[in-house]
Protein backbone atom coordinates (compact mmCIF):
# COMPACT_ATOMS: atom_id res chain seq x y z
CA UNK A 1 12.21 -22.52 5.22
CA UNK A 2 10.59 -19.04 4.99
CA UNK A 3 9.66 -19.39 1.57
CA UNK A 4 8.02 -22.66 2.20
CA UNK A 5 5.48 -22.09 5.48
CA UNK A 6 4.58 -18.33 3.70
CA UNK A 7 3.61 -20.59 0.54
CA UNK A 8 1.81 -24.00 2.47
CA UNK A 9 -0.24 -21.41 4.80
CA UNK A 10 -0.97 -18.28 2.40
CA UNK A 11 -4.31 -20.58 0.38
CA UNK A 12 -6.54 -18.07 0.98
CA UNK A 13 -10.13 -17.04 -0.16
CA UNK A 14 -9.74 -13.08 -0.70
CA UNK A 15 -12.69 -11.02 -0.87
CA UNK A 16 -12.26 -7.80 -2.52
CA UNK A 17 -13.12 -4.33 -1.81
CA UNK A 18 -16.01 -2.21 -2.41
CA UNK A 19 -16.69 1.17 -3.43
CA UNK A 20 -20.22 2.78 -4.83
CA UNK A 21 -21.96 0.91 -1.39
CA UNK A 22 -23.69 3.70 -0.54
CA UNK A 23 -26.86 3.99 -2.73
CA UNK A 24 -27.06 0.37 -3.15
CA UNK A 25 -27.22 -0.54 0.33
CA UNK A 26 -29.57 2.09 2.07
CA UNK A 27 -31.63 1.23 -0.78
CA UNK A 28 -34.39 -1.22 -0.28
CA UNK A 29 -32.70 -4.47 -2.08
CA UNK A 30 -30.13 -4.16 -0.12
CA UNK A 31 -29.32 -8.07 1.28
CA UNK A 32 -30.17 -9.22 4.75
CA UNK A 33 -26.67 -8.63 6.61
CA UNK A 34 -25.83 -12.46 6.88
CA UNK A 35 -26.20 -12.87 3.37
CA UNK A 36 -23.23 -10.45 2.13
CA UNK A 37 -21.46 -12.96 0.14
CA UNK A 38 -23.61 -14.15 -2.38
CA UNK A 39 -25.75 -10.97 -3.08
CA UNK A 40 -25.22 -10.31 -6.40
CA UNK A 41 -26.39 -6.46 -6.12
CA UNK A 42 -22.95 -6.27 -3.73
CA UNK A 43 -20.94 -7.81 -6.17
CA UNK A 44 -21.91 -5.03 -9.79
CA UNK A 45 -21.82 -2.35 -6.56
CA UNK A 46 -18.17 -3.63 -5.54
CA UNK A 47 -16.42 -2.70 -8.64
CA UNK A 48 -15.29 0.28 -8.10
CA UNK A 49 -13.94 -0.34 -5.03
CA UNK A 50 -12.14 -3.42 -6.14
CA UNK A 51 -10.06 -1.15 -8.14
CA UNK A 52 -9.73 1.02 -5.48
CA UNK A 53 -7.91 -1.35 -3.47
CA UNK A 54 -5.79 -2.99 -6.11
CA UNK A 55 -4.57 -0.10 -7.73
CA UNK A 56 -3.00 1.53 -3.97
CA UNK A 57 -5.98 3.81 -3.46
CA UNK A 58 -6.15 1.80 0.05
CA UNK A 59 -7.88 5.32 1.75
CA UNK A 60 -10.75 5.38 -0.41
CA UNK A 61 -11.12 1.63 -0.06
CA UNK A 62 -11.03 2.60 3.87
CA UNK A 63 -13.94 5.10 3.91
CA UNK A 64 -16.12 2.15 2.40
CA UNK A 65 -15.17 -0.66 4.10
CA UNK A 66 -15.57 1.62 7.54
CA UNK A 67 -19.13 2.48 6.05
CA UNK A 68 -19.88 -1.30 5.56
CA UNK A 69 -18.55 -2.26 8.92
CA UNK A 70 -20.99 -0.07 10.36
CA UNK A 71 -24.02 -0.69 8.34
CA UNK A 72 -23.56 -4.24 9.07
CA UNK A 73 -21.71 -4.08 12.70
CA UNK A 74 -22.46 -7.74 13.69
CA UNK A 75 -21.19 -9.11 9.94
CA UNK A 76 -17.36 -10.13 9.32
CA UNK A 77 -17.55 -8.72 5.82
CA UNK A 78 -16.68 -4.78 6.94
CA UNK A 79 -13.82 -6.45 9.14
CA UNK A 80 -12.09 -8.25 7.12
CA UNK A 81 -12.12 -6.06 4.06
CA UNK A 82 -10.26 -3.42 6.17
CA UNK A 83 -8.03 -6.50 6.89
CA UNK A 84 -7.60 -6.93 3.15
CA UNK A 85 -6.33 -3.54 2.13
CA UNK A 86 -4.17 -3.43 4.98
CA UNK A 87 -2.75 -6.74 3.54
CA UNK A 88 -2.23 -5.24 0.35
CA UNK A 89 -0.16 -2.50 1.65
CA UNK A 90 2.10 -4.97 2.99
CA UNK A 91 2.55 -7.09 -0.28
CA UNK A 92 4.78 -4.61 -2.30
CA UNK A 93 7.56 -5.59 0.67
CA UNK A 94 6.55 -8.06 3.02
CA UNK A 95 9.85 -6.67 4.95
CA UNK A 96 8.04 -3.78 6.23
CA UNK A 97 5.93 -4.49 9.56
CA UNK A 98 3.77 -1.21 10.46
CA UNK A 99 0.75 -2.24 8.88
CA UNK A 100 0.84 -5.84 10.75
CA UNK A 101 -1.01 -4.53 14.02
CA UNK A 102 -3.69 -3.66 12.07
CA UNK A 103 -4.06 -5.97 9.71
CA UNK A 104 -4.23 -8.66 12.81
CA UNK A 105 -6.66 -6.26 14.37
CA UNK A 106 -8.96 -6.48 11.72
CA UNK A 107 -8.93 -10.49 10.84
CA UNK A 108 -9.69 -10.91 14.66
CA UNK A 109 -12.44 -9.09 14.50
CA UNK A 110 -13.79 -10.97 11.41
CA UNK A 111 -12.65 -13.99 12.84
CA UNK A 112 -14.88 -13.01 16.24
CA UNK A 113 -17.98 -12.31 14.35
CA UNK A 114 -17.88 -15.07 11.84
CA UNK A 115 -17.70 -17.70 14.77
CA UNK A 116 -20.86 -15.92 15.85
CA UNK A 117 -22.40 -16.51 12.86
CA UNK A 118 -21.14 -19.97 12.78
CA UNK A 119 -22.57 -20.67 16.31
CA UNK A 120 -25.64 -20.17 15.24
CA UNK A 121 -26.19 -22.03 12.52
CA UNK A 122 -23.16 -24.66 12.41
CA UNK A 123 -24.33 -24.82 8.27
CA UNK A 124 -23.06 -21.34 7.23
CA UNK A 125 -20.98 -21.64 4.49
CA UNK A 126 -20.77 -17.62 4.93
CA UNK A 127 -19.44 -18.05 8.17
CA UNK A 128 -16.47 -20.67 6.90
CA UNK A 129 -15.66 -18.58 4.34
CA UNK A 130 -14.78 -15.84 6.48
CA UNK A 131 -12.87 -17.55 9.09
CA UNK A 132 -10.56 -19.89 6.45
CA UNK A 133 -9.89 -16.28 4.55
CA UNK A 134 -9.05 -14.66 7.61
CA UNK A 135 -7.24 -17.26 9.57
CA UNK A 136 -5.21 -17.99 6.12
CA UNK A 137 -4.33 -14.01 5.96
CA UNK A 138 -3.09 -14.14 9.36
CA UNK A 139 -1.11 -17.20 8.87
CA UNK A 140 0.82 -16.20 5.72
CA UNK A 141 1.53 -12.75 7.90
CA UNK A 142 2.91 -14.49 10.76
CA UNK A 143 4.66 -16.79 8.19
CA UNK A 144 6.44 -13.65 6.90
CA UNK A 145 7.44 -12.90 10.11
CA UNK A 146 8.85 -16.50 10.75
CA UNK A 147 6.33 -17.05 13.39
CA UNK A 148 6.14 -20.45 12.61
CA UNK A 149 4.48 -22.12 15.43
CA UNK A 150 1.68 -19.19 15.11
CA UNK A 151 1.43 -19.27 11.43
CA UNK A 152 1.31 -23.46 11.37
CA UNK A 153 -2.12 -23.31 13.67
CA UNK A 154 -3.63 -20.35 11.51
CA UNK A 155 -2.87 -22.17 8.72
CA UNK A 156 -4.35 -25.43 10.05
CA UNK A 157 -7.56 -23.50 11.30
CA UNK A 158 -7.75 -21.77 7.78
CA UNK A 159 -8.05 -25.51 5.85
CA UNK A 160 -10.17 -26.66 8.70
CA UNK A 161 -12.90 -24.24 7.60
CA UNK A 162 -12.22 -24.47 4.06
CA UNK A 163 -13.27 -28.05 3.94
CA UNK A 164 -16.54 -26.72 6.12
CA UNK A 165 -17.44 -23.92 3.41
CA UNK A 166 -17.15 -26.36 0.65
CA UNK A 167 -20.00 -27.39 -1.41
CA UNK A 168 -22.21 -24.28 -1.72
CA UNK A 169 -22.76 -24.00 -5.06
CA UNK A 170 -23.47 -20.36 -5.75
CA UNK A 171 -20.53 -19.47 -3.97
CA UNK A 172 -18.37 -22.19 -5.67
CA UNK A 173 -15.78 -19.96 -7.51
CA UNK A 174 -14.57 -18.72 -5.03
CA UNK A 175 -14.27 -21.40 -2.73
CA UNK A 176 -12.79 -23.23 -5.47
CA UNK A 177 -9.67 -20.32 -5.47
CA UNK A 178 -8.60 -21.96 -1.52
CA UNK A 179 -8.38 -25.08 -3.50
CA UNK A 180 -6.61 -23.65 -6.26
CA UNK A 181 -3.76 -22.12 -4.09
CA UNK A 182 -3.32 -25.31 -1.89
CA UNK A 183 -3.38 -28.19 -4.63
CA UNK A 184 -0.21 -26.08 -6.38
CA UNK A 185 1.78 -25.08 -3.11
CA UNK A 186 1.40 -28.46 -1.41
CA UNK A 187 2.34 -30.35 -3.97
CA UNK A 188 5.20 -27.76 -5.28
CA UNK A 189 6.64 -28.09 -1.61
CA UNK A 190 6.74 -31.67 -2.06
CA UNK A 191 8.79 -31.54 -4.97
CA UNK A 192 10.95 -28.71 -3.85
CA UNK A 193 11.25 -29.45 0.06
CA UNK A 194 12.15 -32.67 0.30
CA UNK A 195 13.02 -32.72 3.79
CA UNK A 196 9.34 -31.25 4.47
CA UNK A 197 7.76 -34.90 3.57
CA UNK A 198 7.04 -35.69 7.11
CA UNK A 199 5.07 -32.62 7.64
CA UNK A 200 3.11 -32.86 4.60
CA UNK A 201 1.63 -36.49 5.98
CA UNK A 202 -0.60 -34.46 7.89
CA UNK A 203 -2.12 -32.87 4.95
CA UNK A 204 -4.36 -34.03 2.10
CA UNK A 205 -2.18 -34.31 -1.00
CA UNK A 206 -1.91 -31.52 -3.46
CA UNK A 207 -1.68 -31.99 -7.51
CA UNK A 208 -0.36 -28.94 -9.17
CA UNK A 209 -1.92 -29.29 -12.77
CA UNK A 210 -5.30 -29.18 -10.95
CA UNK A 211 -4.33 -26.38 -8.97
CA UNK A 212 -3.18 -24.60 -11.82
CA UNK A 213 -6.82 -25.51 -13.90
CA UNK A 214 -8.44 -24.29 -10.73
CA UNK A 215 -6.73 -21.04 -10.19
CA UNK A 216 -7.59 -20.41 -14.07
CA UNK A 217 -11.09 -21.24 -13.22
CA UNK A 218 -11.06 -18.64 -11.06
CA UNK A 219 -9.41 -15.75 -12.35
CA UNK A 220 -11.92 -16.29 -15.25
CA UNK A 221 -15.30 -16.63 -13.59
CA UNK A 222 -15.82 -15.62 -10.00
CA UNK A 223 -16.04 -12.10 -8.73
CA UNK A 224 -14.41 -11.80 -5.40
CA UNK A 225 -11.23 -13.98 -5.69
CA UNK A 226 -10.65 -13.28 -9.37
CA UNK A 227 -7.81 -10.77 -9.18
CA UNK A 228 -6.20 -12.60 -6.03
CA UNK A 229 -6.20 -15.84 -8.40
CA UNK A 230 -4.56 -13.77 -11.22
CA UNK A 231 -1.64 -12.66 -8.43
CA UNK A 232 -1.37 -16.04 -7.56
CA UNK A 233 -1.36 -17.38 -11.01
CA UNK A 234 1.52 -14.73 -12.24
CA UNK A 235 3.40 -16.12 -9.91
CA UNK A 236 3.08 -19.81 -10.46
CA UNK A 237 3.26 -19.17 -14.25
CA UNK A 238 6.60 -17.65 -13.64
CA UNK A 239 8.11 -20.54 -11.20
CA UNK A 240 6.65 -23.17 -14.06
CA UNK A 241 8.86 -21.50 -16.86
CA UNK A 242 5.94 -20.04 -18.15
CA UNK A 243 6.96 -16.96 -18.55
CA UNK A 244 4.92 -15.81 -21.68
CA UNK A 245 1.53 -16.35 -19.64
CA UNK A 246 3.09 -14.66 -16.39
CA UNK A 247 3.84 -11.40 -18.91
CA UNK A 248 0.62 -11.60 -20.97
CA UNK A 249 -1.31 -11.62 -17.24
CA UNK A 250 1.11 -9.20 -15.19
CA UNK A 251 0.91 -6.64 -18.12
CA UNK A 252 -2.93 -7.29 -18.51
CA UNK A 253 -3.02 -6.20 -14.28
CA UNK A 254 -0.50 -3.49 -14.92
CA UNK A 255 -2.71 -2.01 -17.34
CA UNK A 256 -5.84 -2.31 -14.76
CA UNK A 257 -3.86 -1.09 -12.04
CA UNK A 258 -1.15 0.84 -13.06
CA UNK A 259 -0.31 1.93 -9.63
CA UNK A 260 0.26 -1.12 -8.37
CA UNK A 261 4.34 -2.15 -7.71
CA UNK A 262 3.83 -5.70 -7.22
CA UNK A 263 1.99 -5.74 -10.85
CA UNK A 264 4.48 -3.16 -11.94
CA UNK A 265 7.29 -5.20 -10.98
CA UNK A 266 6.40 -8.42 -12.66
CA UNK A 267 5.49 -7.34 -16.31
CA UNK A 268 9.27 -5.78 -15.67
CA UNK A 269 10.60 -8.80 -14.78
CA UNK A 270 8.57 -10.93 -16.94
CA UNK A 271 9.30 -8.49 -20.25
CA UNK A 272 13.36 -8.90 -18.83
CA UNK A 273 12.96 -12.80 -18.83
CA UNK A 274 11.99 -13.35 -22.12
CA UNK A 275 14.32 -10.82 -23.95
CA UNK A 276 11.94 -8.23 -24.82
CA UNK A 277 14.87 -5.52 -23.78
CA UNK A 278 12.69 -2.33 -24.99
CA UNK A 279 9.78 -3.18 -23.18
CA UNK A 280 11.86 -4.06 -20.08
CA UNK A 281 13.77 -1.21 -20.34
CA UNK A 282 10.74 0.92 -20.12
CA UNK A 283 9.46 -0.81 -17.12
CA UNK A 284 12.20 -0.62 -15.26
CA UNK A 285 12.65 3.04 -15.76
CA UNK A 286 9.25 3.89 -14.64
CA UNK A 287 10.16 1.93 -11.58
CA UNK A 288 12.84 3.71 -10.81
CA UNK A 289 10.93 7.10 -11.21
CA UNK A 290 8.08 6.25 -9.37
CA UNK A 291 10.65 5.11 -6.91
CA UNK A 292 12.57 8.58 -6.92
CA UNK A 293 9.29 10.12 -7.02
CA UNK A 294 8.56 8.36 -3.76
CA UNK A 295 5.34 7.24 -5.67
CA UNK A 296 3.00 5.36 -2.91
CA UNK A 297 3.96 1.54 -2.69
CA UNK A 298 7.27 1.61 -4.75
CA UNK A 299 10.24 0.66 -2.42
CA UNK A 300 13.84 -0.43 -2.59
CA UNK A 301 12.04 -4.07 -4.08
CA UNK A 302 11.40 -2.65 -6.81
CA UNK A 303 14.24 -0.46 -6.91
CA UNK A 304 16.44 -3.61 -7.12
CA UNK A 305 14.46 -5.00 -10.29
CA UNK A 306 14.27 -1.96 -12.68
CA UNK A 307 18.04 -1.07 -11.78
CA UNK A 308 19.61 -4.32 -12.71
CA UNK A 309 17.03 -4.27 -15.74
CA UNK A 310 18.76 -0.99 -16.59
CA UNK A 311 21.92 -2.21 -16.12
CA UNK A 312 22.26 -5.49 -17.77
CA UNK A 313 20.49 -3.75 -20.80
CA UNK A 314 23.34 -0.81 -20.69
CA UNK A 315 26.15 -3.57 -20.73
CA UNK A 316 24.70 -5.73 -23.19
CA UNK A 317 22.52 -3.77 -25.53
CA UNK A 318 23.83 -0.46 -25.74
CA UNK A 319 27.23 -1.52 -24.66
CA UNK A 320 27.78 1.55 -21.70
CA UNK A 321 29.79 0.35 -19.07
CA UNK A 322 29.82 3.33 -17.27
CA UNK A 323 26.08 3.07 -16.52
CA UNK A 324 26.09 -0.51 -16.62
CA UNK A 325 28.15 -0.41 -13.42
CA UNK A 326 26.07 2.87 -12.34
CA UNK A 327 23.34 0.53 -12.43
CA UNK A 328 24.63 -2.50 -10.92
CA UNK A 329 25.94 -0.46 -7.78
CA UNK A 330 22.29 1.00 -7.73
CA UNK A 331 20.75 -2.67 -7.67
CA UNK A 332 23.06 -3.75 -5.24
CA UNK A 333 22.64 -0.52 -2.74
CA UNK A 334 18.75 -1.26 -3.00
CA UNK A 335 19.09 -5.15 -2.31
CA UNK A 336 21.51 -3.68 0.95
CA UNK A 337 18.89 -1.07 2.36
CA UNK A 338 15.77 -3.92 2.14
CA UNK A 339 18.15 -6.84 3.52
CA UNK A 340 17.73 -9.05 0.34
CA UNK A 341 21.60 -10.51 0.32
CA UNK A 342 20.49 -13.79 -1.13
CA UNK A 343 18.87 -12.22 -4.14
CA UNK A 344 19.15 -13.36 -7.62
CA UNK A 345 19.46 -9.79 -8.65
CA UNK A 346 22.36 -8.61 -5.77
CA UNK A 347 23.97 -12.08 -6.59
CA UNK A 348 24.15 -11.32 -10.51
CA UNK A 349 25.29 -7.66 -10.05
CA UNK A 350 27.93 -8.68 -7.84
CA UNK A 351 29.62 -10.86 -10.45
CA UNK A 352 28.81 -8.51 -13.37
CA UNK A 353 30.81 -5.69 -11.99
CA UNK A 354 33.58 -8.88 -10.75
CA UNK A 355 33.61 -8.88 -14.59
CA UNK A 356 33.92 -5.52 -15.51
CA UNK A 357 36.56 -4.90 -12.87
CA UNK A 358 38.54 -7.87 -14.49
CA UNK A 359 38.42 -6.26 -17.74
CA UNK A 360 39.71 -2.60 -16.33
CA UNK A 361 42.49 -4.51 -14.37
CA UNK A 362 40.91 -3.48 -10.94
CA UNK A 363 41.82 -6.57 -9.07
CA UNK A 364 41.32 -5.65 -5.87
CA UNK A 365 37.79 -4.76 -6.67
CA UNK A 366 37.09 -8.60 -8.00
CA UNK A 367 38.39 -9.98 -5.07
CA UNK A 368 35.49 -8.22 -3.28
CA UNK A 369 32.81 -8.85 -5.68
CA UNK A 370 33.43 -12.26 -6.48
CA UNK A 371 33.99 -12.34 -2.26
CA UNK A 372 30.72 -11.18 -1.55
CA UNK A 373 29.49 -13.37 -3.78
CA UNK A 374 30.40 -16.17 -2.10
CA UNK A 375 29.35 -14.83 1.48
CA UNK A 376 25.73 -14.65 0.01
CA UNK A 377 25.59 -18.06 -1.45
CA UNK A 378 25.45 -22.06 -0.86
CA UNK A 379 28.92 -23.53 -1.33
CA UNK A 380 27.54 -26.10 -4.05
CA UNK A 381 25.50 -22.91 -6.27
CA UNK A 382 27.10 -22.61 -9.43
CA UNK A 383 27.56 -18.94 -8.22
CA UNK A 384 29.41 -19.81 -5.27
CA UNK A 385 31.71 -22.24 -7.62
CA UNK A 386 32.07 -19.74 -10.45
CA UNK A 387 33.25 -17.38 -8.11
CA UNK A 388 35.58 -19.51 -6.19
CA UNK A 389 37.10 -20.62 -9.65
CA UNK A 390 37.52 -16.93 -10.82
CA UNK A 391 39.42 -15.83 -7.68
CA UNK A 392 41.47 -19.14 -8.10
CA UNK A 393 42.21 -18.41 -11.50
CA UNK A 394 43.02 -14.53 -10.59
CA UNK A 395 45.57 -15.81 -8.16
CA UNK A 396 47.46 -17.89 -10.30
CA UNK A 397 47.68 -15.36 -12.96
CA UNK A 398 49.05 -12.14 -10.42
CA UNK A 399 51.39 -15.28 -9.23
CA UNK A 400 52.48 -15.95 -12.68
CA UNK A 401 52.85 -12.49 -13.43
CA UNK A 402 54.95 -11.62 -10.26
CA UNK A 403 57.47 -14.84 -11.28
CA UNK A 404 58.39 -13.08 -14.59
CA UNK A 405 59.40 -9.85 -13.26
């Protein structure tokens, strides 16, 4: 359920950062302040700041977006970029909550002076572009937070301006990337959620292919949305057993913004996926490093990824149990401290060291693994039943060899 209201509510435009503002805008071409958006002076100035943001240099971002809030105090641009790059400080581990307050703070504000705008002249596509991008942020926060009843009428105000900022042409691309992320999730929900088909009457039907040619559209042509397209995209890519285009992008983004976990994280997992051990192995080490080196944005997340990386390539490459079982006690300690249980990762470690501990003849040891296993899983997962089996299977043998003595 989690999963699916952060994914239905989270289509959101995202307008990045900015960072060589100064000159351009006490110069005199800089744009009249309700005409942010499309000035395409702002968008070669923004550059640098765009890479501020995405690669975790959030301060720097700060100092310009507080500049541009009070350059252009009555605009919801300033507001909701310091909005933005609180958001991003959140994404490495949506688990952690001190950056919410702020990051609320900040789409309110934007959300207050783009209704302004939009009061005056009920046309502004500027306006609606603001308020769906800010109501959607705020909705796929509150969905993280499984404030569902909060995040359902953010996300229902967020599509209600999208379909008001549509048809502007010059500001198409990225308008287009709110269509992009709904016609995928809607439709993926449909297929996935089946017991969500009474919600979804109330919304306009989704196609994911077009989503999907959409998103591409995006993260090839427009300025503002392109990167947040390409997050979105390694993601889909990845969930569509596309895993070659997910690495080929997430290593593309890890080599823009190498201090970035959540980019980080995926060429890992990506490079892991499709058997490419040495480059996965590297990943995952740096990981852990920048992890140990309590490098900004690298938590016990990504902790969990690069040490089951490391493991499973210890057991099955080089053929070290001792650190494969280092490794897989590491992954699962990780998955403990950030309360991810359910995991794929704390699941798989689990029954690799059930495994190992069969082989060394430690059977009280695969009674717990194989147990916790199947306290962390649905009774009809083929974990859950592989599990059961094993400990089934132990039984009768210690029975069997207790009768011959």
């Amino acid at each position: 359920m989690k999963k699916l209201l952060t994914l239905i509510f989270s289509a959101f435009l995202i307008l990045p950062a900015q960072a060589q503002l100064f000159a351009f805008l006490n110069s005199k071409d800089a744009p009249k302040a309700e005409l942010l958006l499309t000035d395409r002076g702002i968008q070669i100035a923004t550059t640098a700041a765009v890479n501020n943001m995405y690669n975790f240099n959030f301060y720097e971002a700060e100092k310009e977006f507080k500049w541009l809030k009070v350059k252009y105090p009555e605009h919801p641009l300033g507001d909701f970029m310091l909005g933005l790059n609180e958001w991003w400080k959140i994404v490495p581990d949506t688990k952690q909550t001190h950056f919410d307050d702020q990051c609320h703070y900040y789409m309110d504000e934007a959300i207050d002076k783009a209704d302004e705008m939009l009061d005056k002249n009920k046309k502004n596509k500027e306006a609606a572009f603001f308020l769906c991008a800010a109501y959607a942020v705020k909705g796929r926060l509150y969905a993280e937070r499984e404030k569902w009843v909060k995040s359902a009428w953010a996300g229902k105000q967020s599509i209600k301006y999208l379909d008001i900022s549509r048809g502007e042409e010059n500001i198409n691309p990225e308008l287009l990337f709110g269509d992009g992320v709904y016609n995928y999730y809607s439709k993926w929900i449909h297929e996935n959620y089946k017991s969500m088909k009474p919600l979804l009457t109330f919304f306009r039907k989704g196609d994911k292919n077009l989503g999907i040619r959409q998103l591409e559209n995006v993260a090839n042509n427009a300025f503002y949305s392109r990167m947040e397209a390409r997050y979105f995209l390694i993601q889909i890519y990845a969930m569509e057993n596309n895993a070659t285009k997910s690495l080929m992008m997430s290593r593309q983004m890890h080599a823009l913004y190498p201090n970035n976990s959540f980019f980080h994280r995926y060429v890992a997992r990506n490079a892991f996926s499709l058997g490419r051990l040495d480059e996965a192995e590297i990943y995952a080490k740096e990981l852990l490093e920048n992890l140990e080196n309590r490098k900004h944005g690298y938590g016990a997340n990504d902790g969990r990824y690069g040490a089951y990386i490391l493991a499973y390539v210890n057991e099955r490459y080089y053929r070290n149990i001792p650190q494969a079982k280092f490794f897989y006690q590491k992954c699962i300690n990780y998955a403990l401290e950030n309360d991810t249980r359910e995991s794929g990762y704390y699941v798989a470690s689990n029954k690799a060291l059930a495994k190992i501990a069969m082989s060394e003849k430690d059977y009280k040891a695969v009674v717990e693994y194989y147990g916790e296993v199947m306290k962390n899983t649905d009774k009809k997962s083929a974990d859950y039943q592989d599990s059961k089996k094993a400990l089934q299977d132990l039984t009768k043998m210690l029975k069997a060899k207790k009768g011959k003595k």
